[in-house]
N, C-alpha and C. Protein backbone atom coordinates (compact mmCIF):
# COMPACT_ATOMS: atom_id res chain seq x y z
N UNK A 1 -216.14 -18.45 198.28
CA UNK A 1 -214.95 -17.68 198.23
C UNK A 1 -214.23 -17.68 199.54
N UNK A 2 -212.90 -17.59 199.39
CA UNK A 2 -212.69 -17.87 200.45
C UNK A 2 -211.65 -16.91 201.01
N UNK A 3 -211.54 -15.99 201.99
CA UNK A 3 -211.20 -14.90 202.24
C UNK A 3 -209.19 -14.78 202.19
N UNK A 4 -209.42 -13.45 201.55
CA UNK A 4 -207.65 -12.94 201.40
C UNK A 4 -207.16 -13.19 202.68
N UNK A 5 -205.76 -13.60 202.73
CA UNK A 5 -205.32 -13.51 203.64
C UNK A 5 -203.55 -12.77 203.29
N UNK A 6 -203.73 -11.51 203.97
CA UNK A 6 -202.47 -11.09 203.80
C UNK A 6 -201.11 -12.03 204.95
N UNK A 7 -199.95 -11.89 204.09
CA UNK A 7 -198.82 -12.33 204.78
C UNK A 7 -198.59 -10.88 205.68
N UNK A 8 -198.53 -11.81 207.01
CA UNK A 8 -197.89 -11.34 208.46
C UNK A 8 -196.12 -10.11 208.06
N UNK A 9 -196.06 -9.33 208.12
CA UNK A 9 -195.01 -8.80 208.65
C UNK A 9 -193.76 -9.64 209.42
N UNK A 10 -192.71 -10.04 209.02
CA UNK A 10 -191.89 -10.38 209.47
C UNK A 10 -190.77 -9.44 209.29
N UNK A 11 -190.04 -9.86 210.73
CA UNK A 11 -188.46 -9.00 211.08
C UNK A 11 -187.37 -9.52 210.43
N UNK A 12 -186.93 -9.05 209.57
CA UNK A 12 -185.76 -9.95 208.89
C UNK A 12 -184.52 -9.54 209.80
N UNK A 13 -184.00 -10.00 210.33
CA UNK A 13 -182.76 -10.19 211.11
C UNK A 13 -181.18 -9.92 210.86
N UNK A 14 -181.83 -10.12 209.08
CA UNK A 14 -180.30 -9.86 208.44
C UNK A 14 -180.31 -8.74 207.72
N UNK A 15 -178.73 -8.71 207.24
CA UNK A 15 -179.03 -7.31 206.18
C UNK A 15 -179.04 -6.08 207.06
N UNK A 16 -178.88 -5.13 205.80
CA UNK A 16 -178.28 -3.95 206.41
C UNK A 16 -179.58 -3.01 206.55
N UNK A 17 -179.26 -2.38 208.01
CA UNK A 17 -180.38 -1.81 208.58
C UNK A 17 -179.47 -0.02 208.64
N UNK A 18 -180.81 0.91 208.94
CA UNK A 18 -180.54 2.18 208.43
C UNK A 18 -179.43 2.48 209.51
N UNK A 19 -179.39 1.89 210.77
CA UNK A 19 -178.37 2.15 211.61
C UNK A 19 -177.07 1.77 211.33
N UNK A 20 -176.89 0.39 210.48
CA UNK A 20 -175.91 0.05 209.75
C UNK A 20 -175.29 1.34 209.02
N UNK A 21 -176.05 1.68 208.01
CA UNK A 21 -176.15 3.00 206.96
C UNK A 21 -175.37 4.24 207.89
N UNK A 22 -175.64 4.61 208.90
CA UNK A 22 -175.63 6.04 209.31
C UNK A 22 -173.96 5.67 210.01
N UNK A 23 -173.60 4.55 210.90
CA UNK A 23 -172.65 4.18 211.43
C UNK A 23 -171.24 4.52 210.37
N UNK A 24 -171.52 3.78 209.41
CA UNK A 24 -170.88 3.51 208.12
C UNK A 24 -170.25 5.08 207.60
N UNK A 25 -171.32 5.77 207.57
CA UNK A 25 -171.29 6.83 207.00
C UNK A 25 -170.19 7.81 208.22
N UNK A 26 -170.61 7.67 209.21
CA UNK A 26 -170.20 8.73 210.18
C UNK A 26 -168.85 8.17 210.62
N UNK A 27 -168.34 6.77 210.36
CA UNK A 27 -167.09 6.53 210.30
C UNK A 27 -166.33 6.71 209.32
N UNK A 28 -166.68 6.45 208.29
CA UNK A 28 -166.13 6.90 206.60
C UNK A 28 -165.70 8.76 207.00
N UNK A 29 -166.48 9.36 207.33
CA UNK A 29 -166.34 10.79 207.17
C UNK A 29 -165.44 11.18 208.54
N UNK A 30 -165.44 10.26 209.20
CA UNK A 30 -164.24 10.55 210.78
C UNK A 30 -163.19 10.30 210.44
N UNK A 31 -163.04 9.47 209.84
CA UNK A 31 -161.44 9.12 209.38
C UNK A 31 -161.08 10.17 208.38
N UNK A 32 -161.62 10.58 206.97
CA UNK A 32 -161.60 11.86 206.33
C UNK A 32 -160.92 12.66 206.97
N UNK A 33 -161.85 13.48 207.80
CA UNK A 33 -161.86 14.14 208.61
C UNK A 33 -160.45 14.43 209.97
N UNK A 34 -160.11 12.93 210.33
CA UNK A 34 -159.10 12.64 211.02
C UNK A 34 -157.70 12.97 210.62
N UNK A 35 -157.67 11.91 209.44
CA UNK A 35 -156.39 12.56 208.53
C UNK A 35 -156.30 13.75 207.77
N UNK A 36 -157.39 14.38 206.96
CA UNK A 36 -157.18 16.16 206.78
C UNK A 36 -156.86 16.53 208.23
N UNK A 37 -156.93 16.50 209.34
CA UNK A 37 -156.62 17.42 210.13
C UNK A 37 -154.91 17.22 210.69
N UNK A 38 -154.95 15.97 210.68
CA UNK A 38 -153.11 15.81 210.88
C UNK A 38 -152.59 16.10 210.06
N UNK A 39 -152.71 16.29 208.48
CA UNK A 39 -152.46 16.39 207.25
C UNK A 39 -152.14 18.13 207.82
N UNK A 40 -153.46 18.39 207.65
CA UNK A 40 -152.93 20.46 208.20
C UNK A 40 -151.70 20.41 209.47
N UNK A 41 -151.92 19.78 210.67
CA UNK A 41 -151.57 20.29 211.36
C UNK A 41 -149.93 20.04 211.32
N UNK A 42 -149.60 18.61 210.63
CA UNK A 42 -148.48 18.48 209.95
C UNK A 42 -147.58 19.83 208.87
N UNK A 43 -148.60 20.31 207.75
CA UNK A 43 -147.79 20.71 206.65
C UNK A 43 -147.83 22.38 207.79
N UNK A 44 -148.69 22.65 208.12
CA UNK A 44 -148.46 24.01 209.32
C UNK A 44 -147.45 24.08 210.51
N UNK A 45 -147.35 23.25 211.12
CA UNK A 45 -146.57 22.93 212.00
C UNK A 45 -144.74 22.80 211.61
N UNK A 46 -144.54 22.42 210.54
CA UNK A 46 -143.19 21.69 210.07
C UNK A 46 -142.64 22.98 208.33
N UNK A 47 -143.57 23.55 207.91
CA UNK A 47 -143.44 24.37 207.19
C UNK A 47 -144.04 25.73 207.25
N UNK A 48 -143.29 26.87 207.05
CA UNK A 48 -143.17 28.64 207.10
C UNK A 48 -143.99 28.28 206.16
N UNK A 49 -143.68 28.22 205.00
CA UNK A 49 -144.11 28.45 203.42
C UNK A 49 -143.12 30.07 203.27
N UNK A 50 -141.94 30.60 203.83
CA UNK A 50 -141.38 31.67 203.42
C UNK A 50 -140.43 31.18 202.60
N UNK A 51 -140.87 31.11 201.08
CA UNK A 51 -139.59 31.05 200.07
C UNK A 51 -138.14 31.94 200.66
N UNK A 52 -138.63 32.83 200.56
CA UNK A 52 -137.52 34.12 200.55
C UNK A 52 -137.59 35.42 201.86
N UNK A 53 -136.70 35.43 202.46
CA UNK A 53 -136.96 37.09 203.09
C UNK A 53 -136.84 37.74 202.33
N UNK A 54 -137.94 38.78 202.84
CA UNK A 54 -137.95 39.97 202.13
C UNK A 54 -138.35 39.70 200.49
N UNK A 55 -138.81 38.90 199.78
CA UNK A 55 -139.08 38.52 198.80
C UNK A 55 -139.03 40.02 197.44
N UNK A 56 -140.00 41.10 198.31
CA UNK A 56 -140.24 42.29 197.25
C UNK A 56 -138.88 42.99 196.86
N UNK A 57 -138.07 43.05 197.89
CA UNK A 57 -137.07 44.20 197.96
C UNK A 57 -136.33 43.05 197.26
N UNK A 58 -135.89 41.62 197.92
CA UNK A 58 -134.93 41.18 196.52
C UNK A 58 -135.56 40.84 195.33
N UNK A 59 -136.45 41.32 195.30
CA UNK A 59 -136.78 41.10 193.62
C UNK A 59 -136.55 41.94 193.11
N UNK A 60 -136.41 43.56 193.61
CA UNK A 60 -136.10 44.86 193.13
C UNK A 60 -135.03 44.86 192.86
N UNK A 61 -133.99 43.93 193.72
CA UNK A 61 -132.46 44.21 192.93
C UNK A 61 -131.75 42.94 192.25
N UNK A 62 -132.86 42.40 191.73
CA UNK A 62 -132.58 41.52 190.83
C UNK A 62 -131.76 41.47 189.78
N UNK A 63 -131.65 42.57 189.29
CA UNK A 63 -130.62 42.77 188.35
C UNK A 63 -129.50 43.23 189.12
N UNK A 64 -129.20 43.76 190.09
CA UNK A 64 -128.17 44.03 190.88
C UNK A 64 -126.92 42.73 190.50
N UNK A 65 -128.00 41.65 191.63
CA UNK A 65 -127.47 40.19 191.78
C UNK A 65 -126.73 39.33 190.45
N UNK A 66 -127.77 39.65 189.36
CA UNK A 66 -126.93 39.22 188.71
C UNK A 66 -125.88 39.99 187.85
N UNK A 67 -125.39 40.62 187.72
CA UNK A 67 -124.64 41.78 187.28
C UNK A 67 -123.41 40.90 188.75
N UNK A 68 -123.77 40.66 189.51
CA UNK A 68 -122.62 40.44 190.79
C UNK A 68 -122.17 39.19 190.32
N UNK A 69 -123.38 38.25 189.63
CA UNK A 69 -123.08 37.02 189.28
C UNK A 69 -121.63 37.10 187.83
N UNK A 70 -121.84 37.45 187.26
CA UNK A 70 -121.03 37.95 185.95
C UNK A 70 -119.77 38.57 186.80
N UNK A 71 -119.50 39.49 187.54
CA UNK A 71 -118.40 40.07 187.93
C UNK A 71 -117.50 38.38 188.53
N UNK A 72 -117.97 37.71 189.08
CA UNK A 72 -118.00 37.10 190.15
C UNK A 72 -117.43 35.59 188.98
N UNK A 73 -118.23 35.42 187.87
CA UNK A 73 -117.38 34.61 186.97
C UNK A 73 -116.40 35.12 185.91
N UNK A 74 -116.46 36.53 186.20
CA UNK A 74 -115.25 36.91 185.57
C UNK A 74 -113.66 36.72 185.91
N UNK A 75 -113.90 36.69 187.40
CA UNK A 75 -112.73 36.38 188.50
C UNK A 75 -111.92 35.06 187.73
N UNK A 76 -112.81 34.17 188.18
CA UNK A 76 -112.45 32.84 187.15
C UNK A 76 -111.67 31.99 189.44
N UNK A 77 -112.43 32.55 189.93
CA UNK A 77 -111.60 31.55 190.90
C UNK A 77 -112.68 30.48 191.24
N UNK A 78 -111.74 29.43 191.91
CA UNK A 78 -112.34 27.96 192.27
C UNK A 78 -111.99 28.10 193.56
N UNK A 79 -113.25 27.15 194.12
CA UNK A 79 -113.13 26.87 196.04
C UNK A 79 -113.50 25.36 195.88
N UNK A 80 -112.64 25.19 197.08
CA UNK A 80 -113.16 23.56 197.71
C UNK A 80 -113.79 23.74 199.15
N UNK A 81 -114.78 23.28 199.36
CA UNK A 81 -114.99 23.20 200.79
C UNK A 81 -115.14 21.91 201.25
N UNK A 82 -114.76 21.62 202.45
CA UNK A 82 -114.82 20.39 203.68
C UNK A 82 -115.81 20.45 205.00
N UNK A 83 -116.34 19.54 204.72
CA UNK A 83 -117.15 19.59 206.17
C UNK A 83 -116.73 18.27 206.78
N UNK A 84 -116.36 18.40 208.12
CA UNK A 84 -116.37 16.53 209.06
C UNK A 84 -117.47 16.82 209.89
N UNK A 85 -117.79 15.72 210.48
CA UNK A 85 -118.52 15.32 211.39
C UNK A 85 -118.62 15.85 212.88
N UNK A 86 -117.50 16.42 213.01
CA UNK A 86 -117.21 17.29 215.01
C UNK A 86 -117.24 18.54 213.96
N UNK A 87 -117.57 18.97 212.77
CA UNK A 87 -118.02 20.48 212.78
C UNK A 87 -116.93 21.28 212.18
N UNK A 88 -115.76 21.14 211.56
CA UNK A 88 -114.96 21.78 211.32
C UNK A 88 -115.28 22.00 209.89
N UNK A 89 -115.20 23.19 209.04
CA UNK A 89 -115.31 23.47 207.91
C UNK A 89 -114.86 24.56 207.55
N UNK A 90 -113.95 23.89 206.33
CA UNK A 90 -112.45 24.30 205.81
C UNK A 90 -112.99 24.73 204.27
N UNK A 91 -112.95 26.08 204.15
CA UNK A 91 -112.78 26.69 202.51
C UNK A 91 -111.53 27.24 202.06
N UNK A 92 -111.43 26.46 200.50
CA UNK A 92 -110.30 26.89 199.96
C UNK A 92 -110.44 27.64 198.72
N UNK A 93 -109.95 29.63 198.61
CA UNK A 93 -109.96 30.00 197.32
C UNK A 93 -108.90 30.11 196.73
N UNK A 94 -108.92 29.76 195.25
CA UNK A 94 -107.79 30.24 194.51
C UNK A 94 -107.85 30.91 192.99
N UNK A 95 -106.91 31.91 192.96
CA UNK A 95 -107.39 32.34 191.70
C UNK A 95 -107.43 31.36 189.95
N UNK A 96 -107.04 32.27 189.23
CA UNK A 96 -107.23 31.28 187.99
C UNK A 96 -105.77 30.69 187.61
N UNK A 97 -104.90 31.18 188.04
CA UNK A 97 -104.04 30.82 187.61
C UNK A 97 -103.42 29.75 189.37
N UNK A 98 -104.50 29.28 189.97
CA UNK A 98 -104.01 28.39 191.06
C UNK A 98 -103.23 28.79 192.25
N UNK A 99 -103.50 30.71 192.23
CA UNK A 99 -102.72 30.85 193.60
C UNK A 99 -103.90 31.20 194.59
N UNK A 100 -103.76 30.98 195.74
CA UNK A 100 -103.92 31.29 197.01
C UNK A 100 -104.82 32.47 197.09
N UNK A 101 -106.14 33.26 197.20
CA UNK A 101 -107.09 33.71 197.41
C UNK A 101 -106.64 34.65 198.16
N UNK A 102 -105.86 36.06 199.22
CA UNK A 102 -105.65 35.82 200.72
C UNK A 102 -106.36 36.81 200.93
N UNK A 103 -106.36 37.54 202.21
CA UNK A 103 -106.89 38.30 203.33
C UNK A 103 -108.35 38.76 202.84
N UNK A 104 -109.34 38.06 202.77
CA UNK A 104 -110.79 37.89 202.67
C UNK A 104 -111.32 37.98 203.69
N UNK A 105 -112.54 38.45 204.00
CA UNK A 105 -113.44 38.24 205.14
C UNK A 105 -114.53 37.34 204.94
N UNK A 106 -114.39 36.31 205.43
CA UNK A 106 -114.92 35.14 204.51
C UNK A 106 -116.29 34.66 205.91
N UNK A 107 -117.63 34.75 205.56
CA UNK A 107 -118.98 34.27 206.32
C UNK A 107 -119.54 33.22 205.63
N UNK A 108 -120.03 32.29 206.56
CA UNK A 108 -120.84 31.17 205.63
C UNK A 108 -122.10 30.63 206.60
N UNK A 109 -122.62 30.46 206.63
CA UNK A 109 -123.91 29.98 207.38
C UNK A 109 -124.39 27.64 206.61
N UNK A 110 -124.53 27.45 207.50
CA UNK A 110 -124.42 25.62 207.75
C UNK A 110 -126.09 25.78 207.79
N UNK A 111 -126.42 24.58 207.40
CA UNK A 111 -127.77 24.43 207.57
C UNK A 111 -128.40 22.76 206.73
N UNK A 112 -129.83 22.67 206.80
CA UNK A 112 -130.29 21.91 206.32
C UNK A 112 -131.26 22.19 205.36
N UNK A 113 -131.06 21.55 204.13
CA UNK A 113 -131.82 21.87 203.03
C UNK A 113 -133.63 22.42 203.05
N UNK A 114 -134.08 21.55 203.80
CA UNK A 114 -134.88 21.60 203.98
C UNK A 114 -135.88 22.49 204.93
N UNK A 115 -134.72 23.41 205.89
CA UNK A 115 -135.36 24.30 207.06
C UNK A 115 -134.53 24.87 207.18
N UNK A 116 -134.52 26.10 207.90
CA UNK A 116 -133.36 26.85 208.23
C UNK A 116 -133.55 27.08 209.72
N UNK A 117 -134.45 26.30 210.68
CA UNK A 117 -133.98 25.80 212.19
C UNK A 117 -132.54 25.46 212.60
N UNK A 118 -132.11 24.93 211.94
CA UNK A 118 -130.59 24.72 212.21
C UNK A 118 -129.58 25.17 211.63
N UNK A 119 -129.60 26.69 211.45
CA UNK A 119 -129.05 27.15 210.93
C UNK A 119 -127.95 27.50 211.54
N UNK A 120 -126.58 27.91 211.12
CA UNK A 120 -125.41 27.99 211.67
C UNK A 120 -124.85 28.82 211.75
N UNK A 121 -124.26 30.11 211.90
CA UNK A 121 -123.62 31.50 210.85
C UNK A 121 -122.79 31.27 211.41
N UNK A 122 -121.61 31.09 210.72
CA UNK A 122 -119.86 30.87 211.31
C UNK A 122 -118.97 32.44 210.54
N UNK A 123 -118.09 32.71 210.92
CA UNK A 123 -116.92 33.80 210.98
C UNK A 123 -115.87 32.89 210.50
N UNK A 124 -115.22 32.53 208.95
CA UNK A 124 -113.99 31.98 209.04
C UNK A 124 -112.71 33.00 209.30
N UNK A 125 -111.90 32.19 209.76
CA UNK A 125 -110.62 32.56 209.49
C UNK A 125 -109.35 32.09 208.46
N UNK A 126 -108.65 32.96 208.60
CA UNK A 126 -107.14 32.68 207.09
C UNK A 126 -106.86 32.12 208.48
N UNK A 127 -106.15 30.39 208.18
CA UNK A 127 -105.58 29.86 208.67
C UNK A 127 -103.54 29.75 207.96
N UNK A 128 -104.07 29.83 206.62
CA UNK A 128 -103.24 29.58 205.43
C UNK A 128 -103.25 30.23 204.62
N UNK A 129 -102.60 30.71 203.60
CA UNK A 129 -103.07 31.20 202.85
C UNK A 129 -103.91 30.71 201.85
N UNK A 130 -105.17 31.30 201.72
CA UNK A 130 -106.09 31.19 200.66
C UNK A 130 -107.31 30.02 201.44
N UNK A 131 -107.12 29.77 202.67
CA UNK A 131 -107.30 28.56 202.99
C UNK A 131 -108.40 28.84 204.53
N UNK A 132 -109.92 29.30 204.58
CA UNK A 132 -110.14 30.10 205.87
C UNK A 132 -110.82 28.75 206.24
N UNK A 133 -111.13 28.79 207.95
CA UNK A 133 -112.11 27.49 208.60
C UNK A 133 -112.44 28.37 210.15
N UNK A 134 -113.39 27.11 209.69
CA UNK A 134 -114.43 27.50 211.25
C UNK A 134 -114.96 26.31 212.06
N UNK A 135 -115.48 26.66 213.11
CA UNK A 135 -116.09 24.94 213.89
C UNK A 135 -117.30 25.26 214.30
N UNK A 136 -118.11 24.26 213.76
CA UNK A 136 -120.01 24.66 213.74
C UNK A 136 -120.13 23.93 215.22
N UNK A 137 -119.18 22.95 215.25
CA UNK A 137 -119.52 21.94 216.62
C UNK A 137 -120.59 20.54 215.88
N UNK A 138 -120.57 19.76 216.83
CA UNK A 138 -120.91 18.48 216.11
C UNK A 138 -121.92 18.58 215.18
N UNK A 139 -121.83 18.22 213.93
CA UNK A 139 -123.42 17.96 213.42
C UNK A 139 -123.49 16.55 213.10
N UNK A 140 -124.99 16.62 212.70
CA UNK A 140 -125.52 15.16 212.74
C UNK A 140 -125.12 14.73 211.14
N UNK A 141 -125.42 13.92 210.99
CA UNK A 141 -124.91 12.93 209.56
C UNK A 141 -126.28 13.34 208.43
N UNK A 142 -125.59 13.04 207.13
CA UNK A 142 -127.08 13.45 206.35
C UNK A 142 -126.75 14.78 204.90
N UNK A 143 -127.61 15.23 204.80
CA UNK A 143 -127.50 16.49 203.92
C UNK A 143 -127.18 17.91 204.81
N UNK A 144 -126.51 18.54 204.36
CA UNK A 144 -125.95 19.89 204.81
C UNK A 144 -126.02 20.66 203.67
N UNK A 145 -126.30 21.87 203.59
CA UNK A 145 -126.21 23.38 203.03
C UNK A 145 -125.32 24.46 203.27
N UNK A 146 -124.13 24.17 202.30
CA UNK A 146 -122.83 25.43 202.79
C UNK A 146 -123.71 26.55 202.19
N UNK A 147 -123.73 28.36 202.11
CA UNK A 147 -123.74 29.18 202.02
C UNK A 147 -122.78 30.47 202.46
N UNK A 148 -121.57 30.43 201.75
CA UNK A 148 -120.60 31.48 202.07
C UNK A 148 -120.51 32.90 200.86
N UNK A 149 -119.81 33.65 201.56
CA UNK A 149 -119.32 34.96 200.90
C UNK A 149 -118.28 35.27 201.28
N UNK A 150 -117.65 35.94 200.49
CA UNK A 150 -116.29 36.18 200.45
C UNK A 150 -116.36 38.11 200.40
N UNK A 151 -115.76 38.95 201.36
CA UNK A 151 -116.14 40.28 201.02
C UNK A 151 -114.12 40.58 200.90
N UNK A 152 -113.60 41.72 200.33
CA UNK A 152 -112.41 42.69 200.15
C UNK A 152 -112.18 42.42 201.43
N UNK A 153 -113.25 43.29 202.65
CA UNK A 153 -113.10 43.56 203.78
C UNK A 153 -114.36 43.37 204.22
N UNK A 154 -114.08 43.69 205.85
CA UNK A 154 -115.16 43.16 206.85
C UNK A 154 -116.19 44.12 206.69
N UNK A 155 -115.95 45.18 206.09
CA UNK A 155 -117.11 46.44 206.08
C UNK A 155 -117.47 46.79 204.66
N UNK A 156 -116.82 45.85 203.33
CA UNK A 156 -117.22 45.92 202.15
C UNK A 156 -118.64 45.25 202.03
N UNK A 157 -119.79 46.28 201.74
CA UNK A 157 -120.91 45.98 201.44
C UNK A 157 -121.23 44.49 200.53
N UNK A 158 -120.66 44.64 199.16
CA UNK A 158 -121.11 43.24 198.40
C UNK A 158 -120.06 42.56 198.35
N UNK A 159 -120.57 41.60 198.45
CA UNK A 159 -119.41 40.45 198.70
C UNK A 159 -118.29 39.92 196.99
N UNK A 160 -117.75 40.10 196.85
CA UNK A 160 -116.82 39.63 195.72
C UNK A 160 -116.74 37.77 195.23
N UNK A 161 -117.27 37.54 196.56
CA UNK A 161 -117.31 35.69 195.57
C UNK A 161 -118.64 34.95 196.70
N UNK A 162 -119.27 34.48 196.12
CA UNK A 162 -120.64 34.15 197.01
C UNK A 162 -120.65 32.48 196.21
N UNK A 163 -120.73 31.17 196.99
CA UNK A 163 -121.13 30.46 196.79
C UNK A 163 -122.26 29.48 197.46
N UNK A 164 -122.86 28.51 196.92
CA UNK A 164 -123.40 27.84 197.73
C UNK A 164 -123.45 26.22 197.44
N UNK A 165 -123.11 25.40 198.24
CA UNK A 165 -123.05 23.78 198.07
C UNK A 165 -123.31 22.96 198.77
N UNK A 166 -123.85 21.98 198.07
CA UNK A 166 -124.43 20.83 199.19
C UNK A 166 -123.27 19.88 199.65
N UNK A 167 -123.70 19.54 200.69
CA UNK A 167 -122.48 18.65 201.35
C UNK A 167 -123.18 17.20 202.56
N UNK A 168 -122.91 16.71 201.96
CA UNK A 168 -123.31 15.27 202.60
C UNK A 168 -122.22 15.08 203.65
N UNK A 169 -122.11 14.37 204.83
CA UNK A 169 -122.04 13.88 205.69
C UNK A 169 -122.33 12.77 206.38
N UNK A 170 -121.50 11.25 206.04
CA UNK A 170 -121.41 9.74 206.27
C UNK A 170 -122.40 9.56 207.63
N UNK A 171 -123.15 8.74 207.54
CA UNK A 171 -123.50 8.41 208.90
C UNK A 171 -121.95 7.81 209.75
């Protein structure tokens, strides 16, 4: 008989070794890891998350608002507004039968859809009749957010004509 002989242990050279394994792993989960955190520090950084000021109290006069909305298409008036590029922005009201809007105290606030960092609050004036403007000063090209009101007077609590419109701007 002639004696067992076990095979020698050899180092295989190739192939994936547990250090391979752990490397793999701890880079897979860094990058994860990498982008969730720019991911947060992005959507935190660049967004409030505040839908609304004051959210509770205008929800309480929710019916107020719209009750203002109804008065407000009862009027039956139409506006045009203008925005250029050096900032000038021109609103025009008129009633239903196409006359001239006049002595309004007319506020509107400029902005970007998307943030209200650049927000604007302008004071128009009656240049014309029916016809008020203001100068925001240069803005940049792109999407814009008119938001105006129209009050009787400067110390009339609710405003009598409230609109709001988007307004593009040519590069």
């Amino acid at each position: 008989m002639s004696p067992t002989v076990l095979p020698t242990a050899r180092r295989d050279s190739g192939g994936i070794k547990g250090s391979h394994v752990l490397t793999s792993f701890l880079l897979f989960f860094g990058v994860i890891f990498l982008v969730n955190g720019s991911m947060i520090y992005s959507a935190v950084s660049t967004n409030s998350g505040l839908v609304a000021n004051e959210p509770y109290r205008k929800g309480l006069h929710y019916n107020d608002r719209i009750a203002a909305s109804e008065r407000q298409a009862l009027l039956n008036w139409t506006e045009g507004a203008a925005l250029t590029r050096d900032g000038k922005l021109s609103i025009t009201l008129e009633n239903e039968a196409g006359t001239p809007v006049r002595e309004l105290t007319v506020n509107a606030v400029i902005g970007r859809p998307s943030t209200n960092r650049a927000d604007i609050p302008l004071k128009l004036a009656e240049v014309a009749p029916g016809r008020y403007e203001a100068h925001a000063g240069p803005l940049e090209a792109g999407n814009w957010v008119l938001a105006f009101e129209a009050r009787v007077s400067a110390k009339a609590e609710e405003p009598v004509y409230r609109a709001r419109r988007r307004l593009w701007l040519k590069p």
